[in-house]
PDB file of N, CA and C in Angstrom:
ATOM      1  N   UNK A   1       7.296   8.718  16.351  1.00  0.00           N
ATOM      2  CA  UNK A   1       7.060   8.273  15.007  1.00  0.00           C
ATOM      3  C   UNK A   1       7.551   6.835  14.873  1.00  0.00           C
ATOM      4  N   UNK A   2       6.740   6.075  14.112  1.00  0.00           N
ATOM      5  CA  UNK A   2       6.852   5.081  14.092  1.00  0.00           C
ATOM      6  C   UNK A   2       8.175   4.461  12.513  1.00  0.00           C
ATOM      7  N   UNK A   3       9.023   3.558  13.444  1.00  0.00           N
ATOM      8  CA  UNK A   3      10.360   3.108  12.384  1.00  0.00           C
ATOM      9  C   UNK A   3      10.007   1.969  11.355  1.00  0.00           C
ATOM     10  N   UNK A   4       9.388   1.381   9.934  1.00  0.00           N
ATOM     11  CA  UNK A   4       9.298   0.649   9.615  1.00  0.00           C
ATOM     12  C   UNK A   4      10.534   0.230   8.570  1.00  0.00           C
ATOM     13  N   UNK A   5      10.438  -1.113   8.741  1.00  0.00           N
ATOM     14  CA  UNK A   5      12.293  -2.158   8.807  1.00  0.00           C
ATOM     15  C   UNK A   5      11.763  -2.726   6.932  1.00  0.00           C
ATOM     16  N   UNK A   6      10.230  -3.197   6.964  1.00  0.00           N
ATOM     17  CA  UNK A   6       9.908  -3.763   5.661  1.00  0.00           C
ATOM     18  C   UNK A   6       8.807  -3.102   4.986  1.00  0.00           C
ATOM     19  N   UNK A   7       8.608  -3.452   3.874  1.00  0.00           N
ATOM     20  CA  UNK A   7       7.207  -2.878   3.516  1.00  0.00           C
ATOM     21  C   UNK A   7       5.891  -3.605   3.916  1.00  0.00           C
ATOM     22  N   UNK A   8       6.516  -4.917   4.524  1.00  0.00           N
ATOM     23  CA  UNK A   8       5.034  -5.741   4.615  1.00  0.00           C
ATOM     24  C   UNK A   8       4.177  -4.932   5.823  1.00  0.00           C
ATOM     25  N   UNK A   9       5.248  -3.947   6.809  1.00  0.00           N
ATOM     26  CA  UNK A   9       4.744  -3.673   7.782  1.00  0.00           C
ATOM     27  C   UNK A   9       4.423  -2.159   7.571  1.00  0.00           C
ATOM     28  N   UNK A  10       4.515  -1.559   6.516  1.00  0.00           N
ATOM     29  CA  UNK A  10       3.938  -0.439   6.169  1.00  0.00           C
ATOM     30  C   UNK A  10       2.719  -0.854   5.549  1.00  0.00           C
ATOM     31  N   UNK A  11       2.494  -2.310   4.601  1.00  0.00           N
ATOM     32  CA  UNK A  11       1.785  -2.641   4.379  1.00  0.00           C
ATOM     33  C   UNK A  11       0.229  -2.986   4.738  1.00  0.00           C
ATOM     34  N   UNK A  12       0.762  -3.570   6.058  1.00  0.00           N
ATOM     35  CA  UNK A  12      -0.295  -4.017   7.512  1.00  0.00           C
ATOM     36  C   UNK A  12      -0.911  -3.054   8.183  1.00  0.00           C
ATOM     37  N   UNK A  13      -0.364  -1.982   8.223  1.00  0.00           N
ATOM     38  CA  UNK A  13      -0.909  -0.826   8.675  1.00  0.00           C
ATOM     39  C   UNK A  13      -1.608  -0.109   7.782  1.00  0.00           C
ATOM     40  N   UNK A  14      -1.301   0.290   6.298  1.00  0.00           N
ATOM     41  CA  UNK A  14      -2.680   1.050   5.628  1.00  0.00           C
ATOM     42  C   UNK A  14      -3.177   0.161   5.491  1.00  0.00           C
ATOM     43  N   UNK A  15      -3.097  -1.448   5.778  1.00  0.00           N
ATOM     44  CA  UNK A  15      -4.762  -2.123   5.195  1.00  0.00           C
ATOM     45  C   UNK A  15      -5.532  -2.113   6.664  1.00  0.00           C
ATOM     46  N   UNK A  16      -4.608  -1.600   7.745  1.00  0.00           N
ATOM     47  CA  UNK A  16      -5.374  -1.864   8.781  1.00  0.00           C
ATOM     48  C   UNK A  16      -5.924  -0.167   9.059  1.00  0.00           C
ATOM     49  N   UNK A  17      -5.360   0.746   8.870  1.00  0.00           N
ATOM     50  CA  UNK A  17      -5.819   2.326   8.600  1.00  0.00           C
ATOM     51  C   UNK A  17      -6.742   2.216   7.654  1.00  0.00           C
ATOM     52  N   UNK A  18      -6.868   1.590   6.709  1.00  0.00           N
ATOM     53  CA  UNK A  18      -8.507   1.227   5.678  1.00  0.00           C
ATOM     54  C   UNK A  18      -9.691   0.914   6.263  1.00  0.00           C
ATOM     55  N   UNK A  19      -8.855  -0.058   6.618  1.00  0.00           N
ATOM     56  CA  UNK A  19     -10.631  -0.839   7.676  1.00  0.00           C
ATOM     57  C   UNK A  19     -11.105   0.241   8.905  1.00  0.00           C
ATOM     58  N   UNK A  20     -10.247   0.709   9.457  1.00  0.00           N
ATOM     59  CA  UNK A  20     -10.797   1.572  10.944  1.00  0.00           C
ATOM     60  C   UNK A  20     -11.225   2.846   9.826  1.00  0.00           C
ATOM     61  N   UNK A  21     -11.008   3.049   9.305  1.00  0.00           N
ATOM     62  CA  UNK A  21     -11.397   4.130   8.144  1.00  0.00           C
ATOM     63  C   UNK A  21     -13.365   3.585   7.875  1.00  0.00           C
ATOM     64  N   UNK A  22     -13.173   2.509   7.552  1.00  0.00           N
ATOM     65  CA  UNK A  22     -13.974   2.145   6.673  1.00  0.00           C
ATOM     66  C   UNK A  22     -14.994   1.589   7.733  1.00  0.00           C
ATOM     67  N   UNK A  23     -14.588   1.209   8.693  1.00  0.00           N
ATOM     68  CA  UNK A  23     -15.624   0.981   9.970  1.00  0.00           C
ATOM     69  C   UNK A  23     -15.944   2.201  10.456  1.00  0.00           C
ATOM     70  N   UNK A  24     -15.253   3.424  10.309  1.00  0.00           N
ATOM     71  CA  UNK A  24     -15.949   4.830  10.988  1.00  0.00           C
ATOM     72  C   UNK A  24     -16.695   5.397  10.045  1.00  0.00           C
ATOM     73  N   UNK A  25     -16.178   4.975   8.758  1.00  0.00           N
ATOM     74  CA  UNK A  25     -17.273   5.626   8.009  1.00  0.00           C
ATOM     75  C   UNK A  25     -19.098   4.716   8.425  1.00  0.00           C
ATOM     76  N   UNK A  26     -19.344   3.509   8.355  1.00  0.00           N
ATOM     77  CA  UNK A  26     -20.048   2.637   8.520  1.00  0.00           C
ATOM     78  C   UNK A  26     -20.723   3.014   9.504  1.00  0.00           C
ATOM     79  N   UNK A  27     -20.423   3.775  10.889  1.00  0.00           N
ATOM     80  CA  UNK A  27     -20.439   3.982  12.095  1.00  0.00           C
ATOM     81  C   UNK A  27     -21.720   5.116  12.021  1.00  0.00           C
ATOM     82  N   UNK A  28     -20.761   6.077  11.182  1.00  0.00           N
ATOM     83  CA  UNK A  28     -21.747   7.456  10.468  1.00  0.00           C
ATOM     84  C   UNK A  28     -22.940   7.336   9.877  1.00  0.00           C
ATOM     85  N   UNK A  29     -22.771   6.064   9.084  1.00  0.00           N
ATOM     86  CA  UNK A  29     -23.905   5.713   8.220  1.00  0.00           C
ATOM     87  C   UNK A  29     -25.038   5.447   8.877  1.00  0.00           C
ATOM     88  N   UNK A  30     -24.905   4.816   9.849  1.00  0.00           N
ATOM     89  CA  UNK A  30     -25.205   3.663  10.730  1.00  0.00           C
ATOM     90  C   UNK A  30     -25.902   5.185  12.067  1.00  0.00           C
ATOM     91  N   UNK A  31     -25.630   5.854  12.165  1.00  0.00           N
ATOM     92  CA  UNK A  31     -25.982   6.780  13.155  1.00  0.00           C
ATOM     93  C   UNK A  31     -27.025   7.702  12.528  1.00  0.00           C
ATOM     94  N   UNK A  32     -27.006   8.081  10.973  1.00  0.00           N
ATOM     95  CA  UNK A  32     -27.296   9.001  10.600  1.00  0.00           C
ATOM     96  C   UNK A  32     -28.329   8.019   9.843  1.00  0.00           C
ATOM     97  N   UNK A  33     -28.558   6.674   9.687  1.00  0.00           N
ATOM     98  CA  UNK A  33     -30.241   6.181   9.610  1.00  0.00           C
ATOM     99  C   UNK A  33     -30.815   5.917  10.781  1.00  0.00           C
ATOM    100  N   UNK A  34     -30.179   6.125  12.581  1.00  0.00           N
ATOM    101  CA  UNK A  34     -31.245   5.921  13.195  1.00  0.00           C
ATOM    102  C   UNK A  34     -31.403   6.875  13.419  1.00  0.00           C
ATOM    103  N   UNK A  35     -30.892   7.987  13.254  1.00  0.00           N
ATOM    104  CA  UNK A  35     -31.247   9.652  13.532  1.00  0.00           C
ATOM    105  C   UNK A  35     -33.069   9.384  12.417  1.00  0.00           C
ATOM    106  N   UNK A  36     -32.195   9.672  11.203  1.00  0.00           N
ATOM    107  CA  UNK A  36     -33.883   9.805  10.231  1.00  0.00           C
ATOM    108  C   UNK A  36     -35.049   8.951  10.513  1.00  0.00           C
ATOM    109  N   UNK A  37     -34.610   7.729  10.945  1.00  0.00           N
ATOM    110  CA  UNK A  37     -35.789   6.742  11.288  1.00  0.00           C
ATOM    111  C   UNK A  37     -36.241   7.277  12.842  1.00  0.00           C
ATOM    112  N   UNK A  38     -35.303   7.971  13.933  1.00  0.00           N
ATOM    113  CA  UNK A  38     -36.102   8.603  15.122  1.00  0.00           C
ATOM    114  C   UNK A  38     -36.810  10.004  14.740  1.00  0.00           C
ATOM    115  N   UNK A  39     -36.211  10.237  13.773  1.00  0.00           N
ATOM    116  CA  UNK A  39     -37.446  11.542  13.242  1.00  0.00           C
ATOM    117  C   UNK A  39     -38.781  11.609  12.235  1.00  0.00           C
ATOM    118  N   UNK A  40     -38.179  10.357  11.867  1.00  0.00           N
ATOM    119  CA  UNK A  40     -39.273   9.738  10.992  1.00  0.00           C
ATOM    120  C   UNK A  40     -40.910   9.458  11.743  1.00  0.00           C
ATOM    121  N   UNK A  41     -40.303   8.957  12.979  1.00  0.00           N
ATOM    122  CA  UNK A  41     -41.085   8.469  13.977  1.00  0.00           C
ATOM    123  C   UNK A  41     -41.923   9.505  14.716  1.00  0.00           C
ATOM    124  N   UNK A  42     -41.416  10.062  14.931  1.00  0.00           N
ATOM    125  CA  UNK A  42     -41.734  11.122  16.120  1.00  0.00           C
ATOM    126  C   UNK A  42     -42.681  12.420  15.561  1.00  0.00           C
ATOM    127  N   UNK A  43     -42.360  12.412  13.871  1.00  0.00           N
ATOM    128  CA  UNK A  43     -43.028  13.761  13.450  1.00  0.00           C
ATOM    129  C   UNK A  43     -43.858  12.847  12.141  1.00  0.00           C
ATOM    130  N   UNK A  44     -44.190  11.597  12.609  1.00  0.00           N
ATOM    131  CA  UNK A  44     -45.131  11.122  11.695  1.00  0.00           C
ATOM    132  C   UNK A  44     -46.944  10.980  11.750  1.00  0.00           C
ATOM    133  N   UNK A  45     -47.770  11.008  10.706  1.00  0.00           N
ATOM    134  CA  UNK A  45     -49.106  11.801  11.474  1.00  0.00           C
ATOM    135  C   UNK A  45     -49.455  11.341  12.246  1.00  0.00           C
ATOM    136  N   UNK A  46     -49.441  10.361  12.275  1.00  0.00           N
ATOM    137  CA  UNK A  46     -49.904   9.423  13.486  1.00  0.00           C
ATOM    138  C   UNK A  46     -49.369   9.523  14.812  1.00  0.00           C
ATOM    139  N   UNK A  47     -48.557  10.042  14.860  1.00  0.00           N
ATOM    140  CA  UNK A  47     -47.852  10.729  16.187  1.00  0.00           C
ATOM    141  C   UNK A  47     -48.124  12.024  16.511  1.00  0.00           C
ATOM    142  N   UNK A  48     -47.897  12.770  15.827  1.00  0.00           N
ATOM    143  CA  UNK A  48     -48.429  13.865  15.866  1.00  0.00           C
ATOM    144  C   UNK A  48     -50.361  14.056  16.310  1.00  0.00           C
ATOM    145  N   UNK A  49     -50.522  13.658  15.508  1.00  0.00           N
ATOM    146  CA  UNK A  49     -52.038  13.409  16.179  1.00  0.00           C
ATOM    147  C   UNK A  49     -52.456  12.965  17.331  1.00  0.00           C
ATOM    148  N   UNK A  50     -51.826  11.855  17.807  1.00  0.00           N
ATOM    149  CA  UNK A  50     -51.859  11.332  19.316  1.00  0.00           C
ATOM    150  C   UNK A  50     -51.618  11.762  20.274  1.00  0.00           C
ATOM    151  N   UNK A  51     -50.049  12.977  20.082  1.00  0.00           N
ATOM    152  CA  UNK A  51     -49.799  14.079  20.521  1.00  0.00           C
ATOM    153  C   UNK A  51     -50.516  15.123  21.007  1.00  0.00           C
ATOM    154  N   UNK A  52     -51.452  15.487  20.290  1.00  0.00           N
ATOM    155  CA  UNK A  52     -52.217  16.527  20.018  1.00  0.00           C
ATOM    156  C   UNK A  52     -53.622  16.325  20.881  1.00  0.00           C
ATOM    157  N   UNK A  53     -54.025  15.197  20.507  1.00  0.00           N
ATOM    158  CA  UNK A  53     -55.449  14.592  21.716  1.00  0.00           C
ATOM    159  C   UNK A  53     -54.808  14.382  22.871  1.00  0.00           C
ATOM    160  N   UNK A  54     -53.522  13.850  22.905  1.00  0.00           N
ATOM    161  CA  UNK A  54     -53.532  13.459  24.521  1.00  0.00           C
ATOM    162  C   UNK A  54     -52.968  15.163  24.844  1.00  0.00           C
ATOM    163  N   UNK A  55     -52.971  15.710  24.420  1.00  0.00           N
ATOM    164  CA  UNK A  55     -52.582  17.207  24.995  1.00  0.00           C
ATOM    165  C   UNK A  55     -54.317  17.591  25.357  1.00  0.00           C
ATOM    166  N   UNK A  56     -54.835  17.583  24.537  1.00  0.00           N
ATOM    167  CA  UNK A  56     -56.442  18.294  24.545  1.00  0.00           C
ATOM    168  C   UNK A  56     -57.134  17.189  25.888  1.00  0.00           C
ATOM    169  N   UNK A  57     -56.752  15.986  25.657  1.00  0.00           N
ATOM    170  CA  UNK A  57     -57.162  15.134  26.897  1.00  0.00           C
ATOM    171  C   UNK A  57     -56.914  15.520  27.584  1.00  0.00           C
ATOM    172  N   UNK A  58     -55.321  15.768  28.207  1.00  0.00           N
ATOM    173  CA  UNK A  58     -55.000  16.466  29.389  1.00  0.00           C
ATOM    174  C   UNK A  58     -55.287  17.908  30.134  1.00  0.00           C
ATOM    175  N   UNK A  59     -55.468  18.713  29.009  1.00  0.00           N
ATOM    176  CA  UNK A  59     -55.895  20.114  29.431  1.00  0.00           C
ATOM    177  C   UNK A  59     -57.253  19.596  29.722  1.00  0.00           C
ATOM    178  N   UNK A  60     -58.321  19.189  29.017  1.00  0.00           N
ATOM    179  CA  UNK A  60     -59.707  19.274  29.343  1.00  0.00           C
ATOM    180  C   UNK A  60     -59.317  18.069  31.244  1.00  0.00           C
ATOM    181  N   UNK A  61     -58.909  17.496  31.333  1.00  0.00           N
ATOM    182  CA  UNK A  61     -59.350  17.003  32.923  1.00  0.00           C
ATOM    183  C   UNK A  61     -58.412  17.702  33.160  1.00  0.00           C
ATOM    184  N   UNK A  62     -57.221  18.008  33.399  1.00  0.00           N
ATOM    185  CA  UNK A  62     -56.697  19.419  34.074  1.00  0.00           C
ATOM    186  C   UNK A  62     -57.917  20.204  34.318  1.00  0.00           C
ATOM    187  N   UNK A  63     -58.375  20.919  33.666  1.00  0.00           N
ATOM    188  CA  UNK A  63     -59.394  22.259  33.684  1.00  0.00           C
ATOM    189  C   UNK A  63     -60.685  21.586  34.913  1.00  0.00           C
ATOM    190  N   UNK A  64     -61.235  20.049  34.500  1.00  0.00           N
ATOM    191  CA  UNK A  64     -62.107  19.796  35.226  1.00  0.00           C
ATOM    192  C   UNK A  64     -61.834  19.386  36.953  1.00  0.00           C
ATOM    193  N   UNK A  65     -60.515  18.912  37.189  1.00  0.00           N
ATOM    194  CA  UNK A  65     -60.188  18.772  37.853  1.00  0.00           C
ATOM    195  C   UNK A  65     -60.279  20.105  39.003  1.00  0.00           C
ATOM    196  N   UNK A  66     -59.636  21.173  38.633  1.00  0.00           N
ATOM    197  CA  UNK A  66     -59.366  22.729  38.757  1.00  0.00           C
ATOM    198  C   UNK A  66     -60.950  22.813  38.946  1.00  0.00           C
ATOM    199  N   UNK A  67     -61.721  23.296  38.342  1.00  0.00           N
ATOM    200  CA  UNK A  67     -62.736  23.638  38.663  1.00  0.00           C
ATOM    201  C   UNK A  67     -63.648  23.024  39.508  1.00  0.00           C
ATOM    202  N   UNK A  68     -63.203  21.605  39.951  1.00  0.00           N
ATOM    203  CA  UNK A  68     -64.435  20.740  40.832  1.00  0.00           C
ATOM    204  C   UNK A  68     -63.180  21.410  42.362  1.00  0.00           C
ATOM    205  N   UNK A  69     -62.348  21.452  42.568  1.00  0.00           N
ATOM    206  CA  UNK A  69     -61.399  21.715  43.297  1.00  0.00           C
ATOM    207  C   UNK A  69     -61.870  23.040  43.934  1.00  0.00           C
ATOM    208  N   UNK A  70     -62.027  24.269  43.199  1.00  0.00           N
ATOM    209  CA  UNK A  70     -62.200  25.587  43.135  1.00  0.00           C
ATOM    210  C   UNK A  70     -63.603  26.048  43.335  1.00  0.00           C
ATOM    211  N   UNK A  71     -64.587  24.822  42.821  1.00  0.00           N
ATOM    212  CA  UNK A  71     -66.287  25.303  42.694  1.00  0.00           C
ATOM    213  C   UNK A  71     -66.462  26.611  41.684  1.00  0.00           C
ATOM    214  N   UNK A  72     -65.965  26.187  40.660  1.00  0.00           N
ATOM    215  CA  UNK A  72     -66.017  27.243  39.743  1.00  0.00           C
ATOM    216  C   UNK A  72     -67.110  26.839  38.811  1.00  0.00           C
ATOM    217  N   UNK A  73     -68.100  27.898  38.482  1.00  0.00           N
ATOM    218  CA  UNK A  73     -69.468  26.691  37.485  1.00  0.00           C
ATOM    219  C   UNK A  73     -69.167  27.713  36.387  1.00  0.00           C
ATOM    220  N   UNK A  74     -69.197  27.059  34.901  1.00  0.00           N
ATOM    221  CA  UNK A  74     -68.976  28.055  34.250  1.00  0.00           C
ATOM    222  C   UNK A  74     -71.046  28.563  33.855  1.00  0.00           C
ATOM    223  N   UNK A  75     -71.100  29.317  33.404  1.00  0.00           N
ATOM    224  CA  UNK A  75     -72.048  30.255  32.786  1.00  0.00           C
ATOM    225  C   UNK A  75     -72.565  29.708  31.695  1.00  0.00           C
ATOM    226  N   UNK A  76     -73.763  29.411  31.721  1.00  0.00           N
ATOM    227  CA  UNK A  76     -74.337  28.990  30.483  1.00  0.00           C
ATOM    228  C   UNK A  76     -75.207  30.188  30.031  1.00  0.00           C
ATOM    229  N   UNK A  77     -74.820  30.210  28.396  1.00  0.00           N
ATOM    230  CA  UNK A  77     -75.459  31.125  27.830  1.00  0.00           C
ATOM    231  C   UNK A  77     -77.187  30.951  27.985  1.00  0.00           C
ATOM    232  N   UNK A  78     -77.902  30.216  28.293  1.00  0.00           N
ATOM    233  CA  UNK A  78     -79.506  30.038  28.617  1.00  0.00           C
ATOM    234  C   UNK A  78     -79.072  30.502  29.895  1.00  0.00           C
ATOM    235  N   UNK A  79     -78.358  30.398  30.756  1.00  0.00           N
ATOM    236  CA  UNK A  79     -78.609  30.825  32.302  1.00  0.00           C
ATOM    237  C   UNK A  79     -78.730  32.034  32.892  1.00  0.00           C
ATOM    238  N   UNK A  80     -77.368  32.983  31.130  1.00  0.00           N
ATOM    239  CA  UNK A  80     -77.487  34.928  31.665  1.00  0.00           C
ATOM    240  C   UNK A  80     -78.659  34.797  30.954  1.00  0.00           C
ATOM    241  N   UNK A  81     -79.545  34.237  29.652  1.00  0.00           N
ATOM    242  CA  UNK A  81     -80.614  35.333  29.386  1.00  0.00           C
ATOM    243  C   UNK A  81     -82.076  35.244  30.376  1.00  0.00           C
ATOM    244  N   UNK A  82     -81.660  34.659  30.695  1.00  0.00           N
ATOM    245  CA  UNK A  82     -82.853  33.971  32.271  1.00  0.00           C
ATOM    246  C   UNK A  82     -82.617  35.437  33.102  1.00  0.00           C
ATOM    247  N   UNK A  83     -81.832  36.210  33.536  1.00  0.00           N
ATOM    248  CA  UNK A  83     -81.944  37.039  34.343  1.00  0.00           C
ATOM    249  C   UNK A  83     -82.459  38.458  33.705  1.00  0.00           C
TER     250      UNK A  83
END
């Protein structure tokens, strides 16, 4: 525990326990708008949408890829009533 002799030096210390106070609060603030602005981002439509095609992009040449690989033809409905 710490011995203080004057008040100036009890003094110096809560104005300096204020500020580290007051810079951690700032810190929080400061964390918790780039949190909302990275979620802001990420689940905005325009992301989401881009999301969503480049998923459907990827499955559809996935699938074509797979099937030129495999020789898989799919079935056209004019092709079963032909038989």
């Amino acid at each position: 525990m710490k011995r203080y002799t004057t008040f100036d030096e009890i003094d110096r210390d809560l104005k300096y326990l204020r500020l580290k106070s007051q810079i951690a609060l700032e810190e929080v603030k400061l964390g918790l708008n780039e949190s909302k602005e990275a979620i802001s981002e990420t689940f905005s439509p325009i992301n989401l949408i881009a999301e969503t095609l480049g998923a459907i992009i990827k499955k559809t040449f996935v699938l074509k890829v797979v099937d030129k690989l495999l020789g898989i033809k799919t079935v056209k409905k004019k092709d079963y009533e032909d038989e």
